[in-house]
Every structure is written in structure tokens, then in C-alpha cells.
Protein backbone atom coordinates (compact mmCIF):
# COMPACT_ATOMS: atom_id res chain seq x y z
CA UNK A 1 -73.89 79.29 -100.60
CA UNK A 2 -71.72 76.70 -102.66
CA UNK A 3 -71.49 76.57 -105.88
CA UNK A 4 -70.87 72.99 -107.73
CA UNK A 5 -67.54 71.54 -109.43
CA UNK A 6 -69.64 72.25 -112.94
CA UNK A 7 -70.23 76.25 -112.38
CA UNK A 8 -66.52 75.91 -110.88
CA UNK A 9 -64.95 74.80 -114.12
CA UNK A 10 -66.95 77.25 -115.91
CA UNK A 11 -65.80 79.91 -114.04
CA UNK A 12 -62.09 78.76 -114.06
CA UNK A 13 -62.31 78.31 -118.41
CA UNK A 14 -63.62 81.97 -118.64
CA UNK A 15 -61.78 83.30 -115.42
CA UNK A 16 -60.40 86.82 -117.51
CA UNK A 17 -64.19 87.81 -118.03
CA UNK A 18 -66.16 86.65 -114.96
CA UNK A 19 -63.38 86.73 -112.39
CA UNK A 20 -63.97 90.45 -111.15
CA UNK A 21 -67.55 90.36 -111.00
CA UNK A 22 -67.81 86.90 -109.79
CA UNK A 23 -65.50 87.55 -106.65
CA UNK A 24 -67.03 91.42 -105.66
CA UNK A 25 -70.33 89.06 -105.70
CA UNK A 26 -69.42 85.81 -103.89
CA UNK A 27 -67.41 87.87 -101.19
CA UNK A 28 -70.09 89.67 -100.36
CA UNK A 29 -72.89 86.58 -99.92
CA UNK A 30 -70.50 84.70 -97.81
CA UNK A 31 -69.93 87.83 -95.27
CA UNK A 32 -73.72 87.85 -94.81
CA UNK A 33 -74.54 84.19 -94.82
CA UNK A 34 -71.54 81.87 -93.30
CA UNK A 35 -71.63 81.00 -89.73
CA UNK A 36 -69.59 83.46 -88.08
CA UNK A 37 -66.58 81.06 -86.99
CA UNK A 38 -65.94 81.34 -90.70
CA UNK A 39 -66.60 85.02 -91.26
CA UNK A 40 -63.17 85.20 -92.80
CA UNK A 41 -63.12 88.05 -95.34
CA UNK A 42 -61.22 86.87 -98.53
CA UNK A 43 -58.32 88.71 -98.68
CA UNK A 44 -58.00 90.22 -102.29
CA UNK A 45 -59.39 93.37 -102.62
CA UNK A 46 -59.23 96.33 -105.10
CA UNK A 47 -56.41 97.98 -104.23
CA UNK A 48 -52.63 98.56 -104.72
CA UNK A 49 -52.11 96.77 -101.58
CA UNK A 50 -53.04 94.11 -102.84
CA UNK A 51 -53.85 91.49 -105.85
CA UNK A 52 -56.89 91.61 -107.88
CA UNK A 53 -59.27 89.05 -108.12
CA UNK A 54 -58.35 88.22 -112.24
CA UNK A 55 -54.84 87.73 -110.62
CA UNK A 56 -55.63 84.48 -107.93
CA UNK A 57 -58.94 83.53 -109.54
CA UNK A 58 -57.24 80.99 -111.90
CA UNK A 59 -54.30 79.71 -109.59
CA UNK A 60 -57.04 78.69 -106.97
CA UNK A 61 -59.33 76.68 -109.63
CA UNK A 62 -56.37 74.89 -111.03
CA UNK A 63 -55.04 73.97 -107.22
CA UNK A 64 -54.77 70.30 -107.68
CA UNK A 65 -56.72 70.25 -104.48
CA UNK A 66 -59.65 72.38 -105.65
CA UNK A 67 -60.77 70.09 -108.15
CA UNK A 68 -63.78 68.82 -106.72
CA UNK A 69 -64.41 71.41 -104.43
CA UNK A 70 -66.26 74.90 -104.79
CA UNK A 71 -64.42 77.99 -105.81
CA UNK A 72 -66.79 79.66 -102.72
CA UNK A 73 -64.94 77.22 -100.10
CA UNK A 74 -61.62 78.16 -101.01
CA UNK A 75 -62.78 81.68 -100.60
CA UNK A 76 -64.39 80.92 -97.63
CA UNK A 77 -60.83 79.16 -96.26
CA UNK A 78 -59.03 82.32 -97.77
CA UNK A 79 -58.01 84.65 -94.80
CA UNK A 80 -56.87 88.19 -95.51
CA UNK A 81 -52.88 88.06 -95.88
CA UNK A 82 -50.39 91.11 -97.03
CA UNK A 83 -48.53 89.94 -100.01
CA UNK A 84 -45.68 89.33 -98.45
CA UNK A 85 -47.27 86.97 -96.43
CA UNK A 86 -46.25 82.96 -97.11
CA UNK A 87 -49.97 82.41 -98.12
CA UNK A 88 -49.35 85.25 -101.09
CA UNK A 89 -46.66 84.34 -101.87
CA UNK A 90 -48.13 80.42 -102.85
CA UNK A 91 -50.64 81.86 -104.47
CA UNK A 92 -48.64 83.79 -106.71
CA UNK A 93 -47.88 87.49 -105.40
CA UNK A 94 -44.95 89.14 -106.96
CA UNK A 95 -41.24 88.26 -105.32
CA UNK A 96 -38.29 90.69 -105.15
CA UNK A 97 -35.47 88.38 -107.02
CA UNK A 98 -31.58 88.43 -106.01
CA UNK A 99 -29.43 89.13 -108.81
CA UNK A 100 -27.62 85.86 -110.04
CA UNK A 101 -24.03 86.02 -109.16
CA UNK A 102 -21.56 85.82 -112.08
CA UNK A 103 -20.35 82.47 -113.00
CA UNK A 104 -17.04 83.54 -111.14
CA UNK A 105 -16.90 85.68 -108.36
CA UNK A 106 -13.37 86.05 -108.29
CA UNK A 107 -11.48 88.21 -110.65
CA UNK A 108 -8.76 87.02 -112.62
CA UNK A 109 -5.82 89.61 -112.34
CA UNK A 110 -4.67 90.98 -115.52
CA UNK A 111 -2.10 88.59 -117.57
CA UNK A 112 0.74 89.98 -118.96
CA UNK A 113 3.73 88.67 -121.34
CA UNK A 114 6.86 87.69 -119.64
CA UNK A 115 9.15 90.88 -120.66
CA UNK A 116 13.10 90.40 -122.53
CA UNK A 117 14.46 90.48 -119.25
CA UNK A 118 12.15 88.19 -117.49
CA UNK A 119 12.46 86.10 -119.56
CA UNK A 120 16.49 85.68 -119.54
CA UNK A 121 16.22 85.34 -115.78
CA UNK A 122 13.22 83.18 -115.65
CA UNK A 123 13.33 80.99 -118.52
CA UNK A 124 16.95 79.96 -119.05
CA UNK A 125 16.87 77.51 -115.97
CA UNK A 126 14.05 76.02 -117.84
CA UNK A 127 15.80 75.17 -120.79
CA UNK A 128 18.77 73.68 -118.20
CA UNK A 129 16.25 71.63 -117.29
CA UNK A 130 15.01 70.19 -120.68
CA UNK A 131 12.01 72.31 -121.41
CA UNK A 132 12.05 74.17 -125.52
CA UNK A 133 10.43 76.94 -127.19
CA UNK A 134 7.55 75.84 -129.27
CA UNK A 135 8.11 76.39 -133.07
CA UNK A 136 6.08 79.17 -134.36
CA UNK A 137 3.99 79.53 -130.82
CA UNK A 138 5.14 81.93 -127.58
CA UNK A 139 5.04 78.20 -125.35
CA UNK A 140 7.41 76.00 -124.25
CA UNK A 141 7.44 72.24 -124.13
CA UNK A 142 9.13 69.46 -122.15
CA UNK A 143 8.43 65.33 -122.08
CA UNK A 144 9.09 63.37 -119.05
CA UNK A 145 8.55 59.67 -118.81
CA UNK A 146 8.07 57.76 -115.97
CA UNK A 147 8.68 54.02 -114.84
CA UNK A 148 4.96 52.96 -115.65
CA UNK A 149 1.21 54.41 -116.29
CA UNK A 150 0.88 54.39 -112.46
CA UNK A 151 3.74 56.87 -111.96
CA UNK A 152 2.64 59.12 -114.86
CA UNK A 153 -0.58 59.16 -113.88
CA UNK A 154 0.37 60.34 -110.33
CA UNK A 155 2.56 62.73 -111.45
CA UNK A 156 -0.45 64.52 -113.51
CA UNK A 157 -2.76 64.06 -110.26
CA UNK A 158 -0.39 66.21 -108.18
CA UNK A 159 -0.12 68.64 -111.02
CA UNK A 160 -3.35 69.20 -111.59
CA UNK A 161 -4.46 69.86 -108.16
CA UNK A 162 -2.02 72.88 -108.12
CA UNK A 163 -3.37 73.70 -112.17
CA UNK A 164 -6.46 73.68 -110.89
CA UNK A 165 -6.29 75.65 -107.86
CA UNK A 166 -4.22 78.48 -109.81
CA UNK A 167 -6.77 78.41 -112.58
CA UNK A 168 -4.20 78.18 -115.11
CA UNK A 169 -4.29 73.97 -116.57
CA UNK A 170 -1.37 73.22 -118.84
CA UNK A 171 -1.89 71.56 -122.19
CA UNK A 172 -0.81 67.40 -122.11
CA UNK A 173 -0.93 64.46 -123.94
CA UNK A 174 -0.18 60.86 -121.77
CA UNK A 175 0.59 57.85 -123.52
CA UNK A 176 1.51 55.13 -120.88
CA UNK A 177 4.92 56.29 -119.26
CA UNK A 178 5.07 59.21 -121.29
CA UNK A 179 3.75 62.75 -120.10
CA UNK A 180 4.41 65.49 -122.98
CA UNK A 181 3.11 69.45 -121.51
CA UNK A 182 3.02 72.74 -123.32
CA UNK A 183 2.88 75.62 -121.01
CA UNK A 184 1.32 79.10 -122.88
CA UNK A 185 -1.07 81.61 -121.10
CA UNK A 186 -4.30 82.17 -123.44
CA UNK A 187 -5.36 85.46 -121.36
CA UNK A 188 -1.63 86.50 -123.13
CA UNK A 189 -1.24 84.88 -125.65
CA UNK A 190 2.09 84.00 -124.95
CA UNK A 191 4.06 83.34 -122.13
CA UNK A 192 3.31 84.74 -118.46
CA UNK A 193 4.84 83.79 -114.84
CA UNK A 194 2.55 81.83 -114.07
CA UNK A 195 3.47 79.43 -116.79
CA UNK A 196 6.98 79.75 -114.77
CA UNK A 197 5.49 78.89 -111.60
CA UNK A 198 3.77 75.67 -113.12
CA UNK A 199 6.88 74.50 -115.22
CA UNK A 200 8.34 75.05 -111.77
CA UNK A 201 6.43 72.85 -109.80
CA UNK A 202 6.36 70.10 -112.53
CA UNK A 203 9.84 69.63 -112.36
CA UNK A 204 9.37 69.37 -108.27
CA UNK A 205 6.94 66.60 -109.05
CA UNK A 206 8.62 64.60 -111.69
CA UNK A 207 11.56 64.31 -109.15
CA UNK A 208 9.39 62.49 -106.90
CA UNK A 209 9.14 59.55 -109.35
């Protein structure tokens, strides 16, 4: 017993009232009439085992590959899977879904503010070596200038290899020769070692140049 493309696409347009009694009925004439090499039973069956017929009913008629063919032969090529089966799970059986991961999985350690005395042992040979205090901002500032655009722009390549791997990017502005940087900590909102540790290693890679 097949039933034509025509009855299929009325079946498929009105699938939420005729799927239940449409299935209970079609499962049972193929059992009794199809040759028994394919005697398959169609695997959805009332149950909590497993999906009701109003659930696959519409994801098999609109299979791009069902379009001219009988709903009865897919049920007919339909064998009797668990739902966690790879055939349930194209039709459309419910997944267990891993939690996304968080944007980043590693956590930043808590930033503080460079205290009084830090900052007299930290900062001072800093300021030997040309870096300021920002007017009106917890940052300091320095300006180094190079022989060309080529040398600046190698000097901010090694930099920002070791910015980016420390997660911590300094603020800059190139012109040319000219590299100006102003080192703060946002987390902070001031200064914090590692703005020492990056003025640090700037002044290791301007003396490259």
C-alpha cells in the first residue's frame, strides 16, 4: 500500500491533526501486507522511550528527498532506532548540549594599584629613563623616536607580542619615526606592576634600534 505524492502533501500541510492517526494506521497495513524482507516495524511508537508520531511526521515529508516519494515508503525504510541512535538523532530527537565555555577560560588575577612605596622603588628608574606622570591621569608617558618608520614599526611588533601575550596592550600613537605610549591599568584604574614590567621591556626594545 502506497500512497501518492498528492495524499503525501496533504498529509504533510495538516501533519498536527492527521499525524497520530495516520501513522497508528499505516504502521499497521504495512506489517500485514509488505513482503517480509521489508517487515521493518517503524520505529516511533507511543511511548516515553521514544518520539511520537506528530514529532517526525513533518521532518520526513519535508526531507528534500521525500518529495516525490510516499510518506508509506519512508516508513517502510524506517527501522526501529533508540533515540540516541544516529538515525534519531537526523530526524530530530532531542540532544544533551555542552555548556558554551566563557569567552575566556583563563582568569585574570586581581589588579591592584602600585602602593607609596612601590612606587618610589619601582617608578623612579622610570623617570631616569625619560618616562612622566600623566597630568590629571594615574599613567605615565614616554616618546621614543627611531631612525625611520621601519625601525618604529619593529619596535611596536616586538612590543606587542609581549602586550599581547600578558593581556595588558599599552595605549600608542606612531607617526613615522615617532612612537609616543601611555602605560595605565584599566582593571585599576591607575597604575599596577604590570605597567612596570611593560615600560620595562620597552626600554629593552628601543635599545635595540
Amino acid at each position: 500500500m502506497l500512497l501518492s505524492s498528492i495524499v503525501t502533501s496533504q498529509i504533510c500541510s495538516r501533519y498536527t491533526r492527521l499525524a497520530k492517526t495516520t501513522t497508528r494506521y499505516l504502521s499497521s497495513q504495512l506489517w500485514s501486507d509488505a513482503p517480509s524482507p521489508l517487515r521493518h516495524r517503524w520505529w516511533v511508537a507511543e511511548g516515553s522511550a521514544q518520539q511520537s508520531p506528530h514529532q517526525v511526521l513533518p521532518q520526513l515529508c519535508f526531507n528534500s528527498n521525500l518529495h516525490q516519494r510516499s510518506y508509506a515508503a519512508a516508513i517502510l525504510e524506517t527501522r526501529r532506532q533508540p533515540l540516541h541512535s544516529s538515525s534519531a538523532s537526523a530526524i530530530g530527537s532531542p540532544q544533551s548540549v555542552s555548556p558554551v565555555p566563557p569567552a575566556s577560560a583563563k582568569k585574570r588575577k586581581m589588579v591592584v594599584k602600585l602602593t607609596e612605596e612601590q612606587r618610589k622603588e619601582q617608578l623612579q628608574p622610570l623617570f631616569d629613563a625619560g618616562w612622566t606622570m600623566v597630568t590629571g591621569r594615574d599613567a605615565i608617558y614616554k616618546e621614543y623616536l627611531f631612525k625611520n618608520f621601519n625601525e618604529a614599526f619593529g619596535f611596536m611588533t616586538r612590543v606587542a607580542l609581549l602586550a599581547d601575550k600578558m593581556d595588558h596592550h599599552p595605549e600608542w600613537f606612531n607617526v613615522y619615526n615617532k612612537v609616543q605610549v601611555t602605560l595605565a591599568t584599566h582593571d585599576c584604574g591607575g597604575l599596577s606592576e604590570r605597567d612596570v614590567k611593560l615600560a620595562k621591556f620597552l626600554e629593552e626594545a628601543a635599545s635595540k634600534y
